[in-house]
C-alpha atoms as a PDB file:
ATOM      1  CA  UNK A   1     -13.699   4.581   2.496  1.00  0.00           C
ATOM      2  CA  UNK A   2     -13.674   1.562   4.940  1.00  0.00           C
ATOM      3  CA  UNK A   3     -12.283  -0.950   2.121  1.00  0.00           C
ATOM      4  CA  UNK A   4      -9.309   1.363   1.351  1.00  0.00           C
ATOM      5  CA  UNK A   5      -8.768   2.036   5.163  1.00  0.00           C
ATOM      6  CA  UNK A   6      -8.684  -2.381   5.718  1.00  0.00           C
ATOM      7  CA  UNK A   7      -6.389  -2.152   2.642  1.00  0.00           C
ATOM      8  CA  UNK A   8      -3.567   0.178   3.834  1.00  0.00           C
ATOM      9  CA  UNK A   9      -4.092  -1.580   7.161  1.00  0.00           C
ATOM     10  CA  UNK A  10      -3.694  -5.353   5.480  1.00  0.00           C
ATOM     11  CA  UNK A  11      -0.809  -3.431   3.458  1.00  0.00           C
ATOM     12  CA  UNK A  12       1.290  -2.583   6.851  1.00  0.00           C
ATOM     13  CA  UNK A  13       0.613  -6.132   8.294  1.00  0.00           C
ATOM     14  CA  UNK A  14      -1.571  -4.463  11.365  1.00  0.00           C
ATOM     15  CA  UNK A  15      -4.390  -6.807  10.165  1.00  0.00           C
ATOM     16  CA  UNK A  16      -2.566 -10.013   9.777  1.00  0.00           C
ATOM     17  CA  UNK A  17      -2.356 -10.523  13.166  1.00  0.00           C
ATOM     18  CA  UNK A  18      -5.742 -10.848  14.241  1.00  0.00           C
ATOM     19  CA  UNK A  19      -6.447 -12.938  11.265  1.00  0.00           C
ATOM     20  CA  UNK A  20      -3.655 -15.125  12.419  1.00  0.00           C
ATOM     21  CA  UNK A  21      -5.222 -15.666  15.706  1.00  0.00           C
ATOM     22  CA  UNK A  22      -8.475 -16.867  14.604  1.00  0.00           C
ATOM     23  CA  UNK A  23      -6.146 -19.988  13.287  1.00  0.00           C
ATOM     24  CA  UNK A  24      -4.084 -20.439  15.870  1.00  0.00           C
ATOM     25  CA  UNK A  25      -3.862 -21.263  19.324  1.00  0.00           C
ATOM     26  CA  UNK A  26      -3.893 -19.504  22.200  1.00  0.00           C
ATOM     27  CA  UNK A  27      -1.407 -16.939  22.908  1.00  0.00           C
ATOM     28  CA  UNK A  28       0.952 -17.266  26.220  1.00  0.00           C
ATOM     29  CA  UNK A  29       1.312 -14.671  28.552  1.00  0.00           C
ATOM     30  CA  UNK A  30       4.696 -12.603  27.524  1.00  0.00           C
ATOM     31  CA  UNK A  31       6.686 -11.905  31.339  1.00  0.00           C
ATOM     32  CA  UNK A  32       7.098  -8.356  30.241  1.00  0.00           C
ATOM     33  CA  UNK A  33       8.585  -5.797  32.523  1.00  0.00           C
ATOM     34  CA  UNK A  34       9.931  -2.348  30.598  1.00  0.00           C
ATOM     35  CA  UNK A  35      11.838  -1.456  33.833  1.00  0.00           C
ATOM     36  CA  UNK A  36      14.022  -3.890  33.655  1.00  0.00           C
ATOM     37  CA  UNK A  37      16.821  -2.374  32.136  1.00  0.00           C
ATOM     38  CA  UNK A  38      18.892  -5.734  31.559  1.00  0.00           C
ATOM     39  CA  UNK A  39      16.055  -7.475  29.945  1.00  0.00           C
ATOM     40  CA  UNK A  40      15.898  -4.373  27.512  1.00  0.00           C
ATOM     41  CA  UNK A  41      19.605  -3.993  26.736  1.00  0.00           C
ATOM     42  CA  UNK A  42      19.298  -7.921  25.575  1.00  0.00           C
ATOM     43  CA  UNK A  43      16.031  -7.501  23.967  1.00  0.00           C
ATOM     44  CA  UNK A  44      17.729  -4.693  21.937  1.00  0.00           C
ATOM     45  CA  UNK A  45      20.888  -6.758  20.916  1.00  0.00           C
ATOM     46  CA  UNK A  46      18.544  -9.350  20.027  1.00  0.00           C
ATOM     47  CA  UNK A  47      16.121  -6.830  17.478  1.00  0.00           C
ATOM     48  CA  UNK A  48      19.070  -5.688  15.609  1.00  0.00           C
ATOM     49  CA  UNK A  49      20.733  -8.809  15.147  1.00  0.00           C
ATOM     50  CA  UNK A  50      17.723 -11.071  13.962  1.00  0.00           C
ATOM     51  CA  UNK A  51      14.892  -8.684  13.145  1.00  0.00           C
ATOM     52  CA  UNK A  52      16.639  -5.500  11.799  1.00  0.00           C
ATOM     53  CA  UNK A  53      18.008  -7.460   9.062  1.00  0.00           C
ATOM     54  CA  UNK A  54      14.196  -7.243   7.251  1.00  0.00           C
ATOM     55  CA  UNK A  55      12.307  -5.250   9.666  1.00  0.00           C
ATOM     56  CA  UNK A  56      13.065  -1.588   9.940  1.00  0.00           C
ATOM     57  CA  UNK A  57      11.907   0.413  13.055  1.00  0.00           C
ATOM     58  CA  UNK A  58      11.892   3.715  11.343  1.00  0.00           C
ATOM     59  CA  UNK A  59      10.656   5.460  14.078  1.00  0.00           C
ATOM     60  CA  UNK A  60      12.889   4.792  16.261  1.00  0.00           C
ATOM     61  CA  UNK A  61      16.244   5.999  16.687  1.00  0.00           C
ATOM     62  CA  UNK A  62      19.812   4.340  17.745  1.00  0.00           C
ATOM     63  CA  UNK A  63      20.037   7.306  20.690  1.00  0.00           C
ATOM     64  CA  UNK A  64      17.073   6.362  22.052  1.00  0.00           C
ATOM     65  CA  UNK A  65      18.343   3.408  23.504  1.00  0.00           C
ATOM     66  CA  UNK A  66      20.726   5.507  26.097  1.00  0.00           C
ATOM     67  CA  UNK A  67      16.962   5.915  27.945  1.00  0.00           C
ATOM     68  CA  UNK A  68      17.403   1.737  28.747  1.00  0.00           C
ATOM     69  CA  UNK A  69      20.948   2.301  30.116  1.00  0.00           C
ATOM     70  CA  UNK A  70      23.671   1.927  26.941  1.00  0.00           C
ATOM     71  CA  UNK A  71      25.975   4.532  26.424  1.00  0.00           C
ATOM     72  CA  UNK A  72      27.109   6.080  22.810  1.00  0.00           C
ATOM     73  CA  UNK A  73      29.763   4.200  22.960  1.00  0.00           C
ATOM     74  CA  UNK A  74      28.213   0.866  23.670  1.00  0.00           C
ATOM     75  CA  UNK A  75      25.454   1.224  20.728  1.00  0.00           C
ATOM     76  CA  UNK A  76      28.306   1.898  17.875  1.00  0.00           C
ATOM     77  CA  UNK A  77      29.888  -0.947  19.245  1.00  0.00           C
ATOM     78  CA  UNK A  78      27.475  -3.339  19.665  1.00  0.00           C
ATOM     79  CA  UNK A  79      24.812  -1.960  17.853  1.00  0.00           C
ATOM     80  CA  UNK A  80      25.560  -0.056  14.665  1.00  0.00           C
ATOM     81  CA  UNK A  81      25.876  -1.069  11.147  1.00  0.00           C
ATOM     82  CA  UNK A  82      29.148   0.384   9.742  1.00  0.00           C
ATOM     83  CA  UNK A  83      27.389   2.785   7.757  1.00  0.00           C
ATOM     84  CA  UNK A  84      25.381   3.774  10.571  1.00  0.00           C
ATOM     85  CA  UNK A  85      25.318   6.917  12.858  1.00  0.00           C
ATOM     86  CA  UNK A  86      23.630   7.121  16.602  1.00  0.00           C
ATOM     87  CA  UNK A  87      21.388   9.424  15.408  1.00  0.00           C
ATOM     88  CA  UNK A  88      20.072   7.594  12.540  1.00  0.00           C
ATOM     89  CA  UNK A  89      16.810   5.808  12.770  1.00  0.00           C
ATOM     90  CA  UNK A  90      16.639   2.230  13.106  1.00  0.00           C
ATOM     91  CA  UNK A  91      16.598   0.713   8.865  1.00  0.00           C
ATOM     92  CA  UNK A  92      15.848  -2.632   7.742  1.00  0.00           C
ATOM     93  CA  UNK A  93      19.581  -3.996   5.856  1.00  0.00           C
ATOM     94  CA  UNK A  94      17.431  -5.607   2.896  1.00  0.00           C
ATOM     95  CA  UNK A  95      16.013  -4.076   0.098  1.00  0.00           C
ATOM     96  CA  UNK A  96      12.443  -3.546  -0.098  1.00  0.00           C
ATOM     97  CA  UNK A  97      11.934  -4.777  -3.119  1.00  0.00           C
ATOM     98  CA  UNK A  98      13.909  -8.053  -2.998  1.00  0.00           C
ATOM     99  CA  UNK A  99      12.044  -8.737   0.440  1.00  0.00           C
ATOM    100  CA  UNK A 100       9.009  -8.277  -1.468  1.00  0.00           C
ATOM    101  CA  UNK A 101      10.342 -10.794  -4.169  1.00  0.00           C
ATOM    102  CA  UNK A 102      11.548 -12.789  -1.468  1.00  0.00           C
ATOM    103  CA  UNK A 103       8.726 -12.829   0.715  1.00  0.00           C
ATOM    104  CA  UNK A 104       5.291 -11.887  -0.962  1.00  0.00           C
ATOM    105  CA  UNK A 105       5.366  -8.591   0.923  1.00  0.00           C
ATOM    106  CA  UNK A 106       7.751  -6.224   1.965  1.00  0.00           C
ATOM    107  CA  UNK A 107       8.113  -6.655   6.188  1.00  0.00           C
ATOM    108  CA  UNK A 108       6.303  -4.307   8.228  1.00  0.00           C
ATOM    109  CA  UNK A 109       8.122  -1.861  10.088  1.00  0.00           C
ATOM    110  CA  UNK A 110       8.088  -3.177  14.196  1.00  0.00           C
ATOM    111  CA  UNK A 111       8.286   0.639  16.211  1.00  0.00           C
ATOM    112  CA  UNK A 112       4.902   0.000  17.143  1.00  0.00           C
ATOM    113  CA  UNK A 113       3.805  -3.895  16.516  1.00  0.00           C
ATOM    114  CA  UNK A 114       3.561  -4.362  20.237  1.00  0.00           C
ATOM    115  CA  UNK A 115       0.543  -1.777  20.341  1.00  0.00           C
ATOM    116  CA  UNK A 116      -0.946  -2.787  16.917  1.00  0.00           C
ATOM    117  CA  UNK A 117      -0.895  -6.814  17.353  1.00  0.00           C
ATOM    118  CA  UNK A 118      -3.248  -6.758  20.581  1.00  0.00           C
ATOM    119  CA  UNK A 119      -6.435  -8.675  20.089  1.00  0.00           C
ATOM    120  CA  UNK A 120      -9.198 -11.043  22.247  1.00  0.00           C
ATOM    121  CA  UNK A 121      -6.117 -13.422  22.691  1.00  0.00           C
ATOM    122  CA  UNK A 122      -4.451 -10.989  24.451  1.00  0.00           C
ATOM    123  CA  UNK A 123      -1.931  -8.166  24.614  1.00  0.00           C
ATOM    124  CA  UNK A 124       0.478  -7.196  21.175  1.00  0.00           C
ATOM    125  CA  UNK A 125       3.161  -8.608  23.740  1.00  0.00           C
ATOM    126  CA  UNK A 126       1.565 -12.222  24.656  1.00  0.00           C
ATOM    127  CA  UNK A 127       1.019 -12.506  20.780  1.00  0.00           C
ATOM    128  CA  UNK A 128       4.155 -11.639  19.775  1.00  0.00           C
ATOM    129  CA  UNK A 129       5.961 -13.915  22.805  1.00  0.00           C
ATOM    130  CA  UNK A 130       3.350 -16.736  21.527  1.00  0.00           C
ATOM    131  CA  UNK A 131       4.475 -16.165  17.763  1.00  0.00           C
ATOM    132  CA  UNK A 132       8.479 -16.120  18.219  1.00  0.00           C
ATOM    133  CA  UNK A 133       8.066 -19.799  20.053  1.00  0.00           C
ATOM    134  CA  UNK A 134       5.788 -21.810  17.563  1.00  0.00           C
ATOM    135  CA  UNK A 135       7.179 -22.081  14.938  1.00  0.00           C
ATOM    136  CA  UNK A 136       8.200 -24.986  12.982  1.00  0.00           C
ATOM    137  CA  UNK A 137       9.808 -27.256   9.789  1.00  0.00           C
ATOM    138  CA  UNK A 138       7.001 -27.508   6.827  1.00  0.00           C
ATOM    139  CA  UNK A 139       8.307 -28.121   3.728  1.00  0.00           C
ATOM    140  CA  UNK A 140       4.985 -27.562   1.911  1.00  0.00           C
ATOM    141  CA  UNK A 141       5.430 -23.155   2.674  1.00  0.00           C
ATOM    142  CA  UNK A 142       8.073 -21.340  -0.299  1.00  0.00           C
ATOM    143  CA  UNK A 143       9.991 -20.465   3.179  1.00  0.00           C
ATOM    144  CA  UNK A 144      10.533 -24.180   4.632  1.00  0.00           C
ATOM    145  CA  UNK A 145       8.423 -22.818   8.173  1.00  0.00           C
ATOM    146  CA  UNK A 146       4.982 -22.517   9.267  1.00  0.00           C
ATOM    147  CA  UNK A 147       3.529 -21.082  12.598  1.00  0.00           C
ATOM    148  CA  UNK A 148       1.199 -22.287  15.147  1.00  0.00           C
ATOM    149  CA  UNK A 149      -0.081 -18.607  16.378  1.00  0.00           C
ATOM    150  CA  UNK A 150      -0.055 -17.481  12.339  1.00  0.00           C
ATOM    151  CA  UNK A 151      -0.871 -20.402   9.744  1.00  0.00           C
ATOM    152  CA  UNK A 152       0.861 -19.732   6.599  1.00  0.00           C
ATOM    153  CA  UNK A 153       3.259 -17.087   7.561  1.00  0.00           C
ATOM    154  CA  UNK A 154       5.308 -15.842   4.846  1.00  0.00           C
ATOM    155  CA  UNK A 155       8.040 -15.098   7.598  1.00  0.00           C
ATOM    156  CA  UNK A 156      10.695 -17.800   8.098  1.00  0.00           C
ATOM    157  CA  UNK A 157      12.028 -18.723  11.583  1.00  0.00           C
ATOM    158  CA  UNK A 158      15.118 -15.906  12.086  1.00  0.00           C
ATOM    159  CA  UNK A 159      15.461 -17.560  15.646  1.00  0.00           C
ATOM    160  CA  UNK A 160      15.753 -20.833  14.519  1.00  0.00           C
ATOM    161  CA  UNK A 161      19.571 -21.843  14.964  1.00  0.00           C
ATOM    162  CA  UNK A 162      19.001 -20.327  18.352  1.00  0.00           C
ATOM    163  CA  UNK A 163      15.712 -22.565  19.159  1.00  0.00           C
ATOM    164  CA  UNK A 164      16.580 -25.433  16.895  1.00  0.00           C
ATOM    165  CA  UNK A 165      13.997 -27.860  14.920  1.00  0.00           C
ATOM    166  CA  UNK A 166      10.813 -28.581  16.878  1.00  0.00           C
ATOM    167  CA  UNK A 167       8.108 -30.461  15.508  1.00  0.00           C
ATOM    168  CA  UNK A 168       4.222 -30.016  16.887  1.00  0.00           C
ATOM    169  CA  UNK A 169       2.644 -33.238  18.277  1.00  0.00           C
ATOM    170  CA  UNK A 170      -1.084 -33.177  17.210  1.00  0.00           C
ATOM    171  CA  UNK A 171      -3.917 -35.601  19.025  1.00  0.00           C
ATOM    172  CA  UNK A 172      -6.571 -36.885  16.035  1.00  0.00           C
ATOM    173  CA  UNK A 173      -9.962 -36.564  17.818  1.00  0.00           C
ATOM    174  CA  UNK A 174     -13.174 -36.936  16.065  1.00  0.00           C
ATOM    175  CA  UNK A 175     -16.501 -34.864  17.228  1.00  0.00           C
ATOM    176  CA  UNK A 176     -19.857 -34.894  16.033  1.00  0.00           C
ATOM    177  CA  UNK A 177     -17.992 -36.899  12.833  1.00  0.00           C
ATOM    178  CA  UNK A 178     -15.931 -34.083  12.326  1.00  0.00           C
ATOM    179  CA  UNK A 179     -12.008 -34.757  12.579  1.00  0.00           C
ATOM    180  CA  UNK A 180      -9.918 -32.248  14.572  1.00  0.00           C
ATOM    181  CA  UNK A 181      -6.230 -31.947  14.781  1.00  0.00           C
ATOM    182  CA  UNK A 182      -5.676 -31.195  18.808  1.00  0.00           C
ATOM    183  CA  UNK A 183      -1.926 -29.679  19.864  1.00  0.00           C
ATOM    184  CA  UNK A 184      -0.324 -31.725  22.104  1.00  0.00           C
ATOM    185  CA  UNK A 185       3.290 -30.423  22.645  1.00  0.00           C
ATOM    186  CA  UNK A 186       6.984 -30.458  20.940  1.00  0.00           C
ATOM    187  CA  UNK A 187       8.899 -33.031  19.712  1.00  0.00           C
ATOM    188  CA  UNK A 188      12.613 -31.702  19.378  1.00  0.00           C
ATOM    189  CA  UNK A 189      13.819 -32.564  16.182  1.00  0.00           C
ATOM    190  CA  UNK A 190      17.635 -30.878  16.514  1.00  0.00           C
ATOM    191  CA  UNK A 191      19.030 -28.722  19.281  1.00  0.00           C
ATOM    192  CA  UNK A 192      19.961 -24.921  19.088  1.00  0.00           C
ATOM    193  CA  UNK A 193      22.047 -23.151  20.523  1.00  0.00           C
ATOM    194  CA  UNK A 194      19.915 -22.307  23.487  1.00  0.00           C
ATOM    195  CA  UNK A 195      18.167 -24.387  25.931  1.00  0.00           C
ATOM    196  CA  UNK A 196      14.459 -24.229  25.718  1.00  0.00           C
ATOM    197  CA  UNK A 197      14.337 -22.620  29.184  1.00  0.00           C
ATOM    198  CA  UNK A 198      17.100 -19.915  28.103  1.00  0.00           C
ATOM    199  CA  UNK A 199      15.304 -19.478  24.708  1.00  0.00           C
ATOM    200  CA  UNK A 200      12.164 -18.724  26.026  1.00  0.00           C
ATOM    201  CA  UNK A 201      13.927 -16.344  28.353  1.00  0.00           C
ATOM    202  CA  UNK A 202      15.500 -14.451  25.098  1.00  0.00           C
ATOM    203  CA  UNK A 203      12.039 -14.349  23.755  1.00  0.00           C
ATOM    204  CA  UNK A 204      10.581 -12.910  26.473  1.00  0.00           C
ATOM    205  CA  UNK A 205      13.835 -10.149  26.448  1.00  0.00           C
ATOM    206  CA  UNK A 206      13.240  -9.485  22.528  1.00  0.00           C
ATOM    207  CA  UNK A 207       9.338  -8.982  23.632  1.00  0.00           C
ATOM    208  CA  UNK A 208      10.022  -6.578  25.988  1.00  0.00           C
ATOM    209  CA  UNK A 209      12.108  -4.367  24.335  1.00  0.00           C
ATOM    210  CA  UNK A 210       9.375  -4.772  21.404  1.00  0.00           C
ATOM    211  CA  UNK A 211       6.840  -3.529  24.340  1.00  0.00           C
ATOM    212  CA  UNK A 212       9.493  -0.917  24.908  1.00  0.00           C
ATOM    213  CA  UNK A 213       9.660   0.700  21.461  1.00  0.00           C
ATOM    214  CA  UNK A 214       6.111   1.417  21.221  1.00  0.00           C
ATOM    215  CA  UNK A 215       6.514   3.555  23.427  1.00  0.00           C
ATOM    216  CA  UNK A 216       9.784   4.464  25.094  1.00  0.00           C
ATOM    217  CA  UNK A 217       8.564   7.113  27.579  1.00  0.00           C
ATOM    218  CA  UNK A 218       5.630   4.492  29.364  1.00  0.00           C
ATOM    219  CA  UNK A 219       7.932   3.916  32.147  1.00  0.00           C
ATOM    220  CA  UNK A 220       8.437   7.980  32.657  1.00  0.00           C
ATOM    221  CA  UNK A 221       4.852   8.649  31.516  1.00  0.00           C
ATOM    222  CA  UNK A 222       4.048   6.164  35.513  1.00  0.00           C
ATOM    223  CA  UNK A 223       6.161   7.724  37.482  1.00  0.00           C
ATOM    224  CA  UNK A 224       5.074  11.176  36.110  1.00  0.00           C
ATOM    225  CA  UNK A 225       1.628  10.088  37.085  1.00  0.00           C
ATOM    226  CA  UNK A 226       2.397   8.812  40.382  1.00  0.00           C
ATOM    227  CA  UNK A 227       3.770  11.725  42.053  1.00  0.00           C
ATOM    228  CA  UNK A 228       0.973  13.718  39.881  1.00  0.00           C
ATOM    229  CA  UNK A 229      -1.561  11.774  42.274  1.00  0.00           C
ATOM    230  CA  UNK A 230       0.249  11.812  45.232  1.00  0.00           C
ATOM    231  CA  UNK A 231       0.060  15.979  44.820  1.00  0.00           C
ATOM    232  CA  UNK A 232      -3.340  15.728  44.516  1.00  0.00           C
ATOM    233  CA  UNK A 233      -3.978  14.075  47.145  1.00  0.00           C
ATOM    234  CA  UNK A 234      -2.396  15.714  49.599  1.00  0.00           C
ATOM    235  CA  UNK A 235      -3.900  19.082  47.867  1.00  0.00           C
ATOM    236  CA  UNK A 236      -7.073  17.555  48.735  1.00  0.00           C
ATOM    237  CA  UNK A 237      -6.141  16.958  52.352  1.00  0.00           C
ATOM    238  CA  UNK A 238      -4.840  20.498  52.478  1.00  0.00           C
ATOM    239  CA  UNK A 239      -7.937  22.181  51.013  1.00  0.00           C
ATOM    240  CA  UNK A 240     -10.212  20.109  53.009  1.00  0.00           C
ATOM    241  CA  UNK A 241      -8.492  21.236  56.133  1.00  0.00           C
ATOM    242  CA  UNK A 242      -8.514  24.835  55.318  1.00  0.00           C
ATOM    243  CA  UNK A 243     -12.152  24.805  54.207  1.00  0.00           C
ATOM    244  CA  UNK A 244     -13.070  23.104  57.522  1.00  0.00           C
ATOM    245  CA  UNK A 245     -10.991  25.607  59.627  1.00  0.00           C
ATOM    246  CA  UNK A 246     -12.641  28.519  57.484  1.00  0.00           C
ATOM    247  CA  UNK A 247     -16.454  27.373  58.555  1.00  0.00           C
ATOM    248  CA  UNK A 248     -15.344  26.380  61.894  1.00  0.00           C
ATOM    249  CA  UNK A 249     -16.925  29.569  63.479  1.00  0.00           C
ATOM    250  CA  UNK A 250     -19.663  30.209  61.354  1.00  0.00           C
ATOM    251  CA  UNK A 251     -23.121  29.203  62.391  1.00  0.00           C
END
């Protein structure tokens, strides 16, 4: 039972991640905040116009998004293949079977790979944030990229005309005779479209409407909670009075 349970897990891509991290290096911490509305509306753009194009986020629907501020009208404008309705959940464009030709494996669906990519590193987020800015050229990989937080992705770089070409800079160091490759920093190959500064900033935007997806009603769920608390305490200032004015006269 375990071995088929790791199998269907490996099979959804909820494993790959914390295999990837063993490899890697470590993760940075993603500037998440799911109340800020903005951040989400550009996070969104950003998820159907780079990820949704292989990635489906079938349980999630196009309405949904009205909960981070967009209108009906704004998501069939901006957001909506033409075959698409508002209602319709969120569907990768590709075919899974030439993604699996393409890729070794069709993509995994994203609703929830905030929540299921957390590990020691760190949160699904600061993995994710970590993942989207390492990567770089390698001409050895069928896809032309390879990735610092995940060695031998089969993924290629969908940011990459926004980022540009970035090469790592490794230090050789040698320890107890054994030779390690140390990361150093970037060397910036060609230029995107983005600075690295505003980059990073749409990374950390695509990341926290990522965060957002997993679960859309977190930011309702903490209010909810707040004045929940706040009622019990002053319940518990009430009853306390009562109960002390009830024994007041008793010996």
């Amino acid at each position: 039972m375990k071995k088929i349970i790791f199998a269907l897990l490996t099979a959804v891509g909820l494993v790959a991640g914390a295999h990837a991290s063993e490899g890697g290096i470590a993760w940075d911490k993603a500037p998440v905040n799911t109340s800020d509305t903005a951040s989400l509306q550009n996070g969104a753009k950003l998820f159907v116009n780079y990820c949704l194009n292989c990635h489906s986020a079938a349980f999630m629907r196009f309405n949904r998004l009205k909960d981070i501020g967009l209108t009906d009208e704004q998501i069939k404008d901006n957001l909506l293949f033409t075959t698409d309705k508002v209602g319709d959940t969120m569907k990768a464009a590709i075919d899974p079977l030439q993604a699996k030709a393409w890729f070794g494996a069709n993509p995994p669906d994203l609703t929830v790979i905030a929540r299921s990519r957390a590990g020691s590193g760190g949160t699904g987020a600061d993995y994710l944030y970590t993942f989207l800015r390492t990567f770089y050229r390698d001409d050895t990989k069928a896809t032309g990229w390879n990735n610092l937080a995940f060695p031998s992705v089969g993924m290629p770089h969908a940011l990459w005309q926004l980022q540009g070409d970035r090469r790592p800079v490794f230090e050789e160091r040698t320890a107890h005779g054994v030779a390690e490759h140390i990361f150093k920093g970037w060397e910036q190959v060609s230029n995107g479209t983005m600075t690295p500064l505003q980059y990073d900033q749409a990374v950390g935007d695509l990341v926290n409407y990522l965060q957002w997806m997993g679960e859309p009603a977190q930011n309702t769920r903490v209010r909810v909670g707040v004045w929940v608390l706040a009622f019990l305490g002053l319940f518990t200032l009430i009853a306390w009075r009562l109960n002390a004015a009830f024994w007041k006269d008793v010996k």
